[in-house]
Each structure stands twice: as structure tokens, then as C-alpha cells.
Protein backbone atom coordinates (compact mmCIF):
# COMPACT_ATOMS: atom_id res chain seq x y z
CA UNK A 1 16.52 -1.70 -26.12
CA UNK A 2 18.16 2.08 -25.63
CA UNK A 3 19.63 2.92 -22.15
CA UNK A 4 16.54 3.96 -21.05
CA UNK A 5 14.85 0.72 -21.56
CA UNK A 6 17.50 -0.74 -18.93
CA UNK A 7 15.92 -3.24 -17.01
CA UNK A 8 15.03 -2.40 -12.96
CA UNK A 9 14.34 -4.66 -9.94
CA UNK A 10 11.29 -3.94 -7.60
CA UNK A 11 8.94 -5.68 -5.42
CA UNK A 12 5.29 -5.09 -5.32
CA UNK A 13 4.04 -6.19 -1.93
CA UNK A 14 0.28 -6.61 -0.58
CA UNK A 15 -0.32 -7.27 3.62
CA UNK A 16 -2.83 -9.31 4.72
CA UNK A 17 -3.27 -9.63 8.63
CA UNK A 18 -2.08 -12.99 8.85
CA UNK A 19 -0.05 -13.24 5.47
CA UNK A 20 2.33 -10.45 3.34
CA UNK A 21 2.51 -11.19 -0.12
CA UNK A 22 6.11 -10.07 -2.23
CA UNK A 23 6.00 -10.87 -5.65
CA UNK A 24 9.65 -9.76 -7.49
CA UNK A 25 9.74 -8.07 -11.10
CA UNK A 26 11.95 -7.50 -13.35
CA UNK A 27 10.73 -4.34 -15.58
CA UNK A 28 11.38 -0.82 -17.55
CA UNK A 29 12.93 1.76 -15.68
CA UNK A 30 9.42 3.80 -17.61
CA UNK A 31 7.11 1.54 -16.42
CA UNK A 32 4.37 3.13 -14.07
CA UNK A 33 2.96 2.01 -10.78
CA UNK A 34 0.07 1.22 -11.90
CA UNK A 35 1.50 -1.60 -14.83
CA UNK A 36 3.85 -2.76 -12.49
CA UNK A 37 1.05 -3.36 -10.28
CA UNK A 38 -1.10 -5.29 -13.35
CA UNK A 39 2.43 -6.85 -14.20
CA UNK A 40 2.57 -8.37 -10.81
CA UNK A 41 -0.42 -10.84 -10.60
CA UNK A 42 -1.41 -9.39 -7.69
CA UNK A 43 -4.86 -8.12 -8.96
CA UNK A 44 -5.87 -11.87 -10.23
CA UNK A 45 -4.53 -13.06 -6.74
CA UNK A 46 -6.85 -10.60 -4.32
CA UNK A 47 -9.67 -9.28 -6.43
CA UNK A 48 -10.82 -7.25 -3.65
CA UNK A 49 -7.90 -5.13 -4.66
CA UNK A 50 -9.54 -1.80 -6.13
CA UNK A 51 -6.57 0.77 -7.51
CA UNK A 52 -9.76 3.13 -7.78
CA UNK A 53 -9.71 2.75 -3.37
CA UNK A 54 -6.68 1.17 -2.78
CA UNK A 55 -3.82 3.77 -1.66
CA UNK A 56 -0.38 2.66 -2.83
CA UNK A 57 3.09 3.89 -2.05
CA UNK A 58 7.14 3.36 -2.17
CA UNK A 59 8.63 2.78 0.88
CA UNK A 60 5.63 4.31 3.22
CA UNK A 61 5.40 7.17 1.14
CA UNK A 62 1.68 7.61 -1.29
CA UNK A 63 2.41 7.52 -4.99
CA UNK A 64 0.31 8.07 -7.98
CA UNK A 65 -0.50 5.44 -10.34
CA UNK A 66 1.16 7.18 -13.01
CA UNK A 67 4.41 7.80 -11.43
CA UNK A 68 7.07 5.74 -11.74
CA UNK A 69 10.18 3.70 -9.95
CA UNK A 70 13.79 3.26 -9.35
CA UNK A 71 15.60 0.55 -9.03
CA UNK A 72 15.45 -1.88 -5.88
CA UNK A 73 11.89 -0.05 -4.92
CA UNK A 74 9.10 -1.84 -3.09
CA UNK A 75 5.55 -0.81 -4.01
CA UNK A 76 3.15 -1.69 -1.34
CA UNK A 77 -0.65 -1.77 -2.09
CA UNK A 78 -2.18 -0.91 1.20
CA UNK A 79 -5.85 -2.24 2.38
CA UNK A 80 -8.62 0.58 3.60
CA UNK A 81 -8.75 1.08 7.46
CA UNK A 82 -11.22 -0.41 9.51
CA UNK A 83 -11.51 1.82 11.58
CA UNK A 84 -10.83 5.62 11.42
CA UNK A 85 -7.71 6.12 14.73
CA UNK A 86 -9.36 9.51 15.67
CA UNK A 87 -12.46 8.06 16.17
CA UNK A 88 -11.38 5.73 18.36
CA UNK A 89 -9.00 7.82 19.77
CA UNK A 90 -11.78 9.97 20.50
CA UNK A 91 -14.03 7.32 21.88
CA UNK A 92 -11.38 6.02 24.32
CA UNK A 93 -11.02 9.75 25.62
CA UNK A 94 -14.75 9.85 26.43
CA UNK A 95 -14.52 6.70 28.62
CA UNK A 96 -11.42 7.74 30.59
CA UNK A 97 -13.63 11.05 31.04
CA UNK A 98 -16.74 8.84 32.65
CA UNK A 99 -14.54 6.95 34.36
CA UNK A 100 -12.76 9.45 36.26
CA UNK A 101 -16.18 11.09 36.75
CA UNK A 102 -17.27 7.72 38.22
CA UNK A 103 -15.07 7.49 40.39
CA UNK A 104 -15.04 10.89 42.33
């Protein structure tokens, strides 16, 4: 093992609605996301997991599968939207809007 092969700490964490799930690794400091990820167990655990669909990130911020992680980092796997917040945004607008009209 050469100074580069120096092993890191990170966390690779999945949120459910009810449940968060934090599994702890120990790996490479050249290990990618997306081993990490397979690494993990977290794919066997949820196989509705898709990294094809499935944006993940460090910290809040997206990364690539291919990039890779320092020391102490948390990679979190995050689930699609349900629904799209402009859209609703937009469709809580429109009733405020017939409601005021309503009411004149």
C-alpha cells in the first residue's frame, strides 16, 4: 500500500421518508463514487436504487459517479421527486388567483 492507497472514512447515506439509512466505509482515498456506492450494500438493500436515475452528491452538492472523495465525506443517494415544486408552485398561484377573483 503507497501513500496514496491511505485508507479514508466516509458515509454513504440513502433517505427514506420514514427511515435514513448510514452505512460507514472504510476505503481508498482513489476509490470513485460510484464503487463506494456498490461497496456499501446499499444497492442489494433498496433495489429500486437506479445510479442510471438516481442523482447523488457530497454534502448537498451533485457529483459524478466517477469522481471521487475525501476523507470524513458523506455521499447521499437522493430519491426522484414526486412532484416537480414549480408545478405546484404554479398550481397554488392559480387558486389564490380564483380565489381572490371569487371573492370580489
Amino acid at each position: 500500500m503507497n501513500s496514496d492507497d491511505k485508507l479514508i472514512h466516509v458515509e454513504v447515506v440513502y433517505a427514506l421518508p420514514v427511515a435514513q439509512r448510514v452505512i460507514k466505509l472504510a476505503i481508498t482515498s482513489d476509490t470513485k463514487v460510484q464503487a463506494i456506492i456498490e461497496q456499501s450494500g446499499v444497492l442489494e438493500m433498496y433495489p429500486d436504487i437506479d445510479l442510471k436515475k438516481n442523482k447523488v452528491g457530497v454534502y448537498s452538492r451533485n457529483v459524478k459517479l466517477d469522481a471521487t472523495v475525501r476523507d470524513g465525506d458523506r455521499i447521499e443517494i437522493y430519491r426522484p421527486l414526486l412532484a416537480d415544486p414549480k408545478e405546484i408552485r404554479r398550481k397554488r398561484a392559480e387558486q389564490a388567483k380564483k380565489a381572490a377573483e371569487a371573492n370580489k
